[in-house]
N, C-alpha and C. Protein backbone atom coordinates (compact mmCIF):
# COMPACT_ATOMS: atom_id res chain seq x y z
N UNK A 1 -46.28 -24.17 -0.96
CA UNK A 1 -45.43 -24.25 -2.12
C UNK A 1 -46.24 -23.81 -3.33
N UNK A 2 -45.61 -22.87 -4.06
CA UNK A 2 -46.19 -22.30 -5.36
C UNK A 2 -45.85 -23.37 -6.45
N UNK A 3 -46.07 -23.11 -7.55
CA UNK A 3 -45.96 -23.90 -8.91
C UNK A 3 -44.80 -23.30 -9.72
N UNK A 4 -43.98 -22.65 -8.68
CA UNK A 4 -42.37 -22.42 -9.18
C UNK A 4 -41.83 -22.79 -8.64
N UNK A 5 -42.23 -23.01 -6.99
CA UNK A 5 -41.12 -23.67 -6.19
C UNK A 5 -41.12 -24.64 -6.36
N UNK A 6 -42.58 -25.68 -6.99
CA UNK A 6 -42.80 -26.93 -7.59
C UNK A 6 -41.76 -27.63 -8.26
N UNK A 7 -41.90 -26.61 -9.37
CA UNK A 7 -40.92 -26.70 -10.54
C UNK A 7 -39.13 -26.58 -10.24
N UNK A 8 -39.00 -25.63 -9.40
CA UNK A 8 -37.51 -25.88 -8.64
C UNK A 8 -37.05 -26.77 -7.89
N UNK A 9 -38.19 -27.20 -7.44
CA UNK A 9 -37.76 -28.77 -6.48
C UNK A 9 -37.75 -29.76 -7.33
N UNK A 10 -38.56 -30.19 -8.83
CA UNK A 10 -38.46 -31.30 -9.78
C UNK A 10 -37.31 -30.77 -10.39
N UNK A 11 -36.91 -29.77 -10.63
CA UNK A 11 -35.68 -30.10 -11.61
C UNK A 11 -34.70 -29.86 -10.79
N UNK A 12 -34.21 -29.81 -9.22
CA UNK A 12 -33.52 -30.56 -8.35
C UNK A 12 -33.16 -31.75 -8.18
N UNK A 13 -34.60 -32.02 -7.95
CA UNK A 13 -34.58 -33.44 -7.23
C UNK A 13 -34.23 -34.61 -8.45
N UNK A 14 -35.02 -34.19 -9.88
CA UNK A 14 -34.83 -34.96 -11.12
C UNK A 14 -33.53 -34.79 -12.23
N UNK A 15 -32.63 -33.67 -11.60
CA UNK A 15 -31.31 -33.91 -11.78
C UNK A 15 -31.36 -32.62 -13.14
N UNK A 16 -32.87 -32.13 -13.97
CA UNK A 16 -33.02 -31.59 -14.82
C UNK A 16 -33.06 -30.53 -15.01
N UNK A 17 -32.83 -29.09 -16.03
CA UNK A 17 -32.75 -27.87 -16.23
C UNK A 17 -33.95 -27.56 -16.05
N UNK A 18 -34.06 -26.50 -15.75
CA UNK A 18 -35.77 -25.47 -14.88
C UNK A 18 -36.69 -25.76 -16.34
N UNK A 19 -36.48 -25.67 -17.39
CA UNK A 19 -36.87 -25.39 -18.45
C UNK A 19 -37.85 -26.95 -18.22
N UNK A 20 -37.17 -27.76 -18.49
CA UNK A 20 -37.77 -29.46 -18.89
C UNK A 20 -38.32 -29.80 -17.61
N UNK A 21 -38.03 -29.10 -16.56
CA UNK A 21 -38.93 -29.77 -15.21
C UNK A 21 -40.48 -28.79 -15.01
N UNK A 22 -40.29 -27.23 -15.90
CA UNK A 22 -41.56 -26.44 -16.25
C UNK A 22 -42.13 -27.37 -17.55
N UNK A 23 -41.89 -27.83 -18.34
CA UNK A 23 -42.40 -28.52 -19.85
C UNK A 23 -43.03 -29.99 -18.98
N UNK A 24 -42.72 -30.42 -17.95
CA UNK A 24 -43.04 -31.95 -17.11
C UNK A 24 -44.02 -31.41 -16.24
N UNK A 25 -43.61 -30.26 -15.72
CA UNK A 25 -44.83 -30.19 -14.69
C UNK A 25 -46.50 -29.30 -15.24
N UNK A 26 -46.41 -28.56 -16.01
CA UNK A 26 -47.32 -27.91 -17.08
C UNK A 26 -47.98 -29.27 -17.76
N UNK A 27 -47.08 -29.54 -18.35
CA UNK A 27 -47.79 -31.29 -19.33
C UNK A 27 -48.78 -31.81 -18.36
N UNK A 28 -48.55 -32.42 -17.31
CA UNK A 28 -48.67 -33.15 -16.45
C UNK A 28 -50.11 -32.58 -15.90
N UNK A 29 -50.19 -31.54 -15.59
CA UNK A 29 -50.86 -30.78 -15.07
C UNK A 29 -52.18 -30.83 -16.23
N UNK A 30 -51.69 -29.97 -17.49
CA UNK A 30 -52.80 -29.89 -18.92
C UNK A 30 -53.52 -30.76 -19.03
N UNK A 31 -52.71 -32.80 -19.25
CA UNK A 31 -53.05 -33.39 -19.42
C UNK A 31 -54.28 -33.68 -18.22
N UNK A 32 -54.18 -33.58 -17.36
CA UNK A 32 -55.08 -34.38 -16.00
C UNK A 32 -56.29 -33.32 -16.28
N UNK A 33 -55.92 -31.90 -16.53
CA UNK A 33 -56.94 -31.02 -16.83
C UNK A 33 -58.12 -31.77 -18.17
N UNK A 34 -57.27 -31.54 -19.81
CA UNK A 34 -58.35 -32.37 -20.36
C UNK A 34 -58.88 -33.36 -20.12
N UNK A 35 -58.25 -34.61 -19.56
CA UNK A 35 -58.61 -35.62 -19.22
C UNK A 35 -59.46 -35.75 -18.45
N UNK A 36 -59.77 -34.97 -17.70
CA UNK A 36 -61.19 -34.65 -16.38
C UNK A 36 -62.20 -34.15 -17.03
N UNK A 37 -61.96 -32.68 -17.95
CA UNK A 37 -62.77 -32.10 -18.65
C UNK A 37 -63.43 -33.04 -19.39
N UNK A 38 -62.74 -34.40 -20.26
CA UNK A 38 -63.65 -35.21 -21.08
C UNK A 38 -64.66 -36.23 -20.37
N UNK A 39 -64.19 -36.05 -19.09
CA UNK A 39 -65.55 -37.01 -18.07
C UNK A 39 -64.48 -37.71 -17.74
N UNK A 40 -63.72 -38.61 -18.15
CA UNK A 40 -62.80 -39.72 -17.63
C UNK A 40 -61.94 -38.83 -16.03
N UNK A 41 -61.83 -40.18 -15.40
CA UNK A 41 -60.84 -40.03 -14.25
C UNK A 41 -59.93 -40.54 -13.92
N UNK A 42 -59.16 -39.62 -13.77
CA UNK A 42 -57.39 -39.68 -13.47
C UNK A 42 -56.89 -40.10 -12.20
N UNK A 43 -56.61 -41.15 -11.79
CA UNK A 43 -56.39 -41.99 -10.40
C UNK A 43 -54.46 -42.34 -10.19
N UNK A 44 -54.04 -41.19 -9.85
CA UNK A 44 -52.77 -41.08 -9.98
C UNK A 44 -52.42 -42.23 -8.31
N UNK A 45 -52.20 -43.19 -8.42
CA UNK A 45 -51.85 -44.39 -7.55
C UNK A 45 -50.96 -43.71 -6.33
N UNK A 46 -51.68 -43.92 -4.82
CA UNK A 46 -50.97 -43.49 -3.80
C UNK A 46 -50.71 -41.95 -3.74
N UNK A 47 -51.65 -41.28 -4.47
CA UNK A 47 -51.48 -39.37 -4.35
C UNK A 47 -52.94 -39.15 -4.58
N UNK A 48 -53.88 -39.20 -5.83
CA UNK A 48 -55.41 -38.36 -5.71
C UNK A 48 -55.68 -38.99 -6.71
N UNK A 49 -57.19 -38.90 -7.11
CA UNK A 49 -58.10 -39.22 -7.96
C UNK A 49 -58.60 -37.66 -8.02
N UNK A 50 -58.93 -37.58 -9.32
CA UNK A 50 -59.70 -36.27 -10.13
C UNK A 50 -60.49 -37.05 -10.70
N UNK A 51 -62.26 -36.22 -10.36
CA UNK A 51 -62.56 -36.66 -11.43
C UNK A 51 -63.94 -35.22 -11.08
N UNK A 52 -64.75 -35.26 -12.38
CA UNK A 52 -65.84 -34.55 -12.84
C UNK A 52 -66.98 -35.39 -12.32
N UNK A 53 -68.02 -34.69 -11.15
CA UNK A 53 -68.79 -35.37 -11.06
C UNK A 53 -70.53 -34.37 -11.23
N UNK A 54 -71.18 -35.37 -11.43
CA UNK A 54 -72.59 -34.72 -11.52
C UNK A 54 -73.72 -34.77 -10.40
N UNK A 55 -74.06 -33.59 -10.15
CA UNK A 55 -74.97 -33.79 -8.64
C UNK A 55 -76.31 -33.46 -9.65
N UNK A 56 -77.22 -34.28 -9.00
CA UNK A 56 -78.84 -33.99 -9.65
C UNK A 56 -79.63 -32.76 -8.84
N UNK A 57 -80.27 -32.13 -9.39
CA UNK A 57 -81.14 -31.26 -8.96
C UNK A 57 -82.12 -32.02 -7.82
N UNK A 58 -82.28 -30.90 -6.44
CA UNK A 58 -82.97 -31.65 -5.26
C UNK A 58 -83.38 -30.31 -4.96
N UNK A 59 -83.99 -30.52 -3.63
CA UNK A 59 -85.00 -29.27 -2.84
C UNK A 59 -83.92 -29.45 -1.64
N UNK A 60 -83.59 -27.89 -1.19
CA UNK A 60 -82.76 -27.35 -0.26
C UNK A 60 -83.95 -26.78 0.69
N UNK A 61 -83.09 -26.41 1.82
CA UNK A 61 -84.21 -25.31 2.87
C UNK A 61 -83.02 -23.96 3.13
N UNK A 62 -83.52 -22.88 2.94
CA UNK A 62 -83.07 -21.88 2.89
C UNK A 62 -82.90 -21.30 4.56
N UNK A 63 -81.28 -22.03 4.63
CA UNK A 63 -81.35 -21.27 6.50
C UNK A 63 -81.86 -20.50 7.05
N UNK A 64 -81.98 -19.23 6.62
CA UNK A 64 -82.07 -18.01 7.13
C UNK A 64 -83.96 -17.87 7.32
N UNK A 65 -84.80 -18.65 6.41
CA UNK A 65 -85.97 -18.21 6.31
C UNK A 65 -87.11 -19.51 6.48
N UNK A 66 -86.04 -21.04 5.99
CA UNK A 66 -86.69 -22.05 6.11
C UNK A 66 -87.45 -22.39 5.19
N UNK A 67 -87.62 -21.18 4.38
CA UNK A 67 -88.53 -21.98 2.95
C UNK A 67 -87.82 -23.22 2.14
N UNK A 68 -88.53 -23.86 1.59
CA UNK A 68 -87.99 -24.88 0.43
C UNK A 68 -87.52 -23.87 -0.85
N UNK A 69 -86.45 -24.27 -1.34
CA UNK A 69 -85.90 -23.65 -2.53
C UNK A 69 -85.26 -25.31 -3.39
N UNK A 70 -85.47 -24.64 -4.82
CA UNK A 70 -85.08 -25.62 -5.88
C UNK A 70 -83.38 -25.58 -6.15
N UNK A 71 -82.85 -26.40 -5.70
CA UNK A 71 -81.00 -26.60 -6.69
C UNK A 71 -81.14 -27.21 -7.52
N UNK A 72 -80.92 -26.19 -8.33
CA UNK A 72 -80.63 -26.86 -10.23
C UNK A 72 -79.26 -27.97 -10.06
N UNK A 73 -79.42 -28.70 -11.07
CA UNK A 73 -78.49 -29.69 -11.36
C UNK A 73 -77.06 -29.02 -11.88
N UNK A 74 -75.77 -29.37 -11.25
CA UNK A 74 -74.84 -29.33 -11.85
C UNK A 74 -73.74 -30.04 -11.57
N UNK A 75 -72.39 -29.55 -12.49
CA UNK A 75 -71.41 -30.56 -12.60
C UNK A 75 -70.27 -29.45 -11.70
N UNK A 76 -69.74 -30.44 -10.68
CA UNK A 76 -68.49 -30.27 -9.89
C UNK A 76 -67.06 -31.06 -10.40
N UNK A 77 -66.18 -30.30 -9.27
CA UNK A 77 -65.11 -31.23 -9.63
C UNK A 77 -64.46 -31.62 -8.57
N UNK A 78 -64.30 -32.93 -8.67
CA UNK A 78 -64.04 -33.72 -6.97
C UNK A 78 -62.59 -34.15 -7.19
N UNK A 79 -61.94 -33.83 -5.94
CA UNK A 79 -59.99 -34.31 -5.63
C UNK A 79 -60.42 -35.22 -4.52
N UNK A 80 -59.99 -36.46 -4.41
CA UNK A 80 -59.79 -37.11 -3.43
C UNK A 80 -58.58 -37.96 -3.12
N UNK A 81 -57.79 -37.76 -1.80
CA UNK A 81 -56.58 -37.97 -1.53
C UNK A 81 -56.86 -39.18 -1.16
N UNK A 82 -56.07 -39.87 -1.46
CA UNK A 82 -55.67 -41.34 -1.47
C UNK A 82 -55.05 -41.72 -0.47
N UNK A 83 -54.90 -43.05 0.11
CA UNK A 83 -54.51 -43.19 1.56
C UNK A 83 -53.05 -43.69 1.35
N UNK A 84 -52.13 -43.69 0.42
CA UNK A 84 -50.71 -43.21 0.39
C UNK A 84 -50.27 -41.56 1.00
N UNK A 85 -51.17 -40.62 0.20
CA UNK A 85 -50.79 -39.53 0.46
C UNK A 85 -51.42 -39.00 2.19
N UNK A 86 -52.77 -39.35 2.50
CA UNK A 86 -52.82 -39.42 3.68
C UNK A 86 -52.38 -39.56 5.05
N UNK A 87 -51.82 -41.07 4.64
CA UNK A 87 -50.82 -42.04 5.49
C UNK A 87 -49.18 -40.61 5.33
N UNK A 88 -48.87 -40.43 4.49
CA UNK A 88 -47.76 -39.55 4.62
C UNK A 88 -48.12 -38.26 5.14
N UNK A 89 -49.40 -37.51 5.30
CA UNK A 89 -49.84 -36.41 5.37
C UNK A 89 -50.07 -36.47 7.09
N UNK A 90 -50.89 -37.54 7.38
CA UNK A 90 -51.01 -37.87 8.78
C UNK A 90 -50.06 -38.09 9.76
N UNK A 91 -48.61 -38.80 8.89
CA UNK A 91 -47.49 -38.97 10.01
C UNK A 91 -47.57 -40.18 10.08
N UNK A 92 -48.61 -41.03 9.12
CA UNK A 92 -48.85 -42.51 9.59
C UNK A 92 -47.08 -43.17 8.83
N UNK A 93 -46.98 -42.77 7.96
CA UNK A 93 -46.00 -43.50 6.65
C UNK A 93 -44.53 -42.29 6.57
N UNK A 94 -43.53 -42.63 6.52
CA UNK A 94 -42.42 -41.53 6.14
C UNK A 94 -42.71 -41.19 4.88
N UNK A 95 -42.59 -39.89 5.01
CA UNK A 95 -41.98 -39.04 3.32
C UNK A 95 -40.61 -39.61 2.83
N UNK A 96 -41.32 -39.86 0.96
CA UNK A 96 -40.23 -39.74 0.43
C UNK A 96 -38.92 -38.82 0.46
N UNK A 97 -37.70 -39.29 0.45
CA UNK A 97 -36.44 -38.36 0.82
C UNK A 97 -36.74 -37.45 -0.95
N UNK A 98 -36.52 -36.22 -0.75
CA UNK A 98 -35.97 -35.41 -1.87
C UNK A 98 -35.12 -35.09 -1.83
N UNK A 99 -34.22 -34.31 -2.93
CA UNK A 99 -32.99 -33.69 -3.09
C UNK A 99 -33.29 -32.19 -3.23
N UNK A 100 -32.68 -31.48 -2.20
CA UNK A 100 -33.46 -30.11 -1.91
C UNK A 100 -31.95 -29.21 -2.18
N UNK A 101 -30.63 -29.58 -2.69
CA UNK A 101 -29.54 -28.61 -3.07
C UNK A 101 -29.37 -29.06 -4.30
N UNK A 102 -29.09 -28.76 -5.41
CA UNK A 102 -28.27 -29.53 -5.94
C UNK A 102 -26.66 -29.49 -6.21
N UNK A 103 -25.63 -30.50 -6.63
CA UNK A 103 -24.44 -30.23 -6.37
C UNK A 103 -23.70 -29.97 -7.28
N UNK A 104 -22.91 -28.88 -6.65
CA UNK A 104 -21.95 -27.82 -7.63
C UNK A 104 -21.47 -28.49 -8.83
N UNK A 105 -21.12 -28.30 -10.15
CA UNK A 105 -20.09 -28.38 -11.24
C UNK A 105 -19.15 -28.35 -11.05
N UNK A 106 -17.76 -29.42 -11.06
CA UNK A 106 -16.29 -29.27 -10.42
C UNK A 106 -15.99 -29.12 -11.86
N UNK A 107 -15.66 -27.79 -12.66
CA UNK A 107 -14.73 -27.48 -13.43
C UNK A 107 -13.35 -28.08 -13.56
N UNK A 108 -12.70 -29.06 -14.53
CA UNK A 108 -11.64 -29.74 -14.68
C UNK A 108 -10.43 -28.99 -14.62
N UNK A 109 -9.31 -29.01 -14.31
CA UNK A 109 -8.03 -28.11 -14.17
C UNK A 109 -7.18 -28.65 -15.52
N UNK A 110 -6.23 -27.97 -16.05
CA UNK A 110 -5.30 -27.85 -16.39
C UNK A 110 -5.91 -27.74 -18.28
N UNK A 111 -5.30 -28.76 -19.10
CA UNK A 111 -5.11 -28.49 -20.26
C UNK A 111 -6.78 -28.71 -20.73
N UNK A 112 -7.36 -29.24 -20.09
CA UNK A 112 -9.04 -29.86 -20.63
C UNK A 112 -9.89 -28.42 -20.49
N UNK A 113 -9.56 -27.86 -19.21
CA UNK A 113 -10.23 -26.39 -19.10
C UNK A 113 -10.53 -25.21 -20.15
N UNK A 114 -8.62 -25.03 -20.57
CA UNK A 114 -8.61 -24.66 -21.78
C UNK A 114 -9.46 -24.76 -23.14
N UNK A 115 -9.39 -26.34 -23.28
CA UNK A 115 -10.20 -26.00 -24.24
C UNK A 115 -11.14 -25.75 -24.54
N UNK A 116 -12.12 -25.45 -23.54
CA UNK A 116 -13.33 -25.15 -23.39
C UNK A 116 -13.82 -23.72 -23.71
């Protein structure tokens, strides 16, 4: 699933125009972005934890040749799935039901139509 079909399934399933379910899912998204970027971590309950982490500089061995080589210190960024989303991922737990059509507009008949 792309980050349009994303967006077509939330403003399905959330009853809302493409527009406000792209403005929910972008937000949503930005926010968890700065919020990681500032060091803090985002522990979205029963789906993932984001967070920014720091590995220290250590001595590696270089496969191919076996020498010792130096890894400089740096900062990663770690997703870890949570055992809600797991448990659903594994088959352990059912998926939530979504709403994957949504249903037609019954246009009113007679004099109300009109005035429209």
């Amino acid at each position: 699933m792309k980050k349009r079909d994303l967006i077509q399934a939330v403003a399905i399933h959330a009853d809302v125009d493409k527009k406000t379910a792209t403005a929910v899912v972008e937000g949503t998204i930005d926010v968890i972005l700065a919020t990681v970027a500032s060091g803090d971590v985002v522990n979205i309950s029963g789906f993932a934890k984001f967070a920014k982490k720091s590995r220290p500089a250590r001595m590696a061995r270089n496969p191919a040749t076996g020498e010792q080589v130096q890894v400089k210190a740096k900062t990663v960024a770690k997703i870890t799935a949570l055992k809600g989303f797991k448990d659903i991922a594994l088959g352990v737990a059912t998926p939530p039901t979504i709403i994957t059509v949504r249903k037609p507009v019954i246009e009113p008949k007679g004099d109300v139509a009109k005035k429209r």
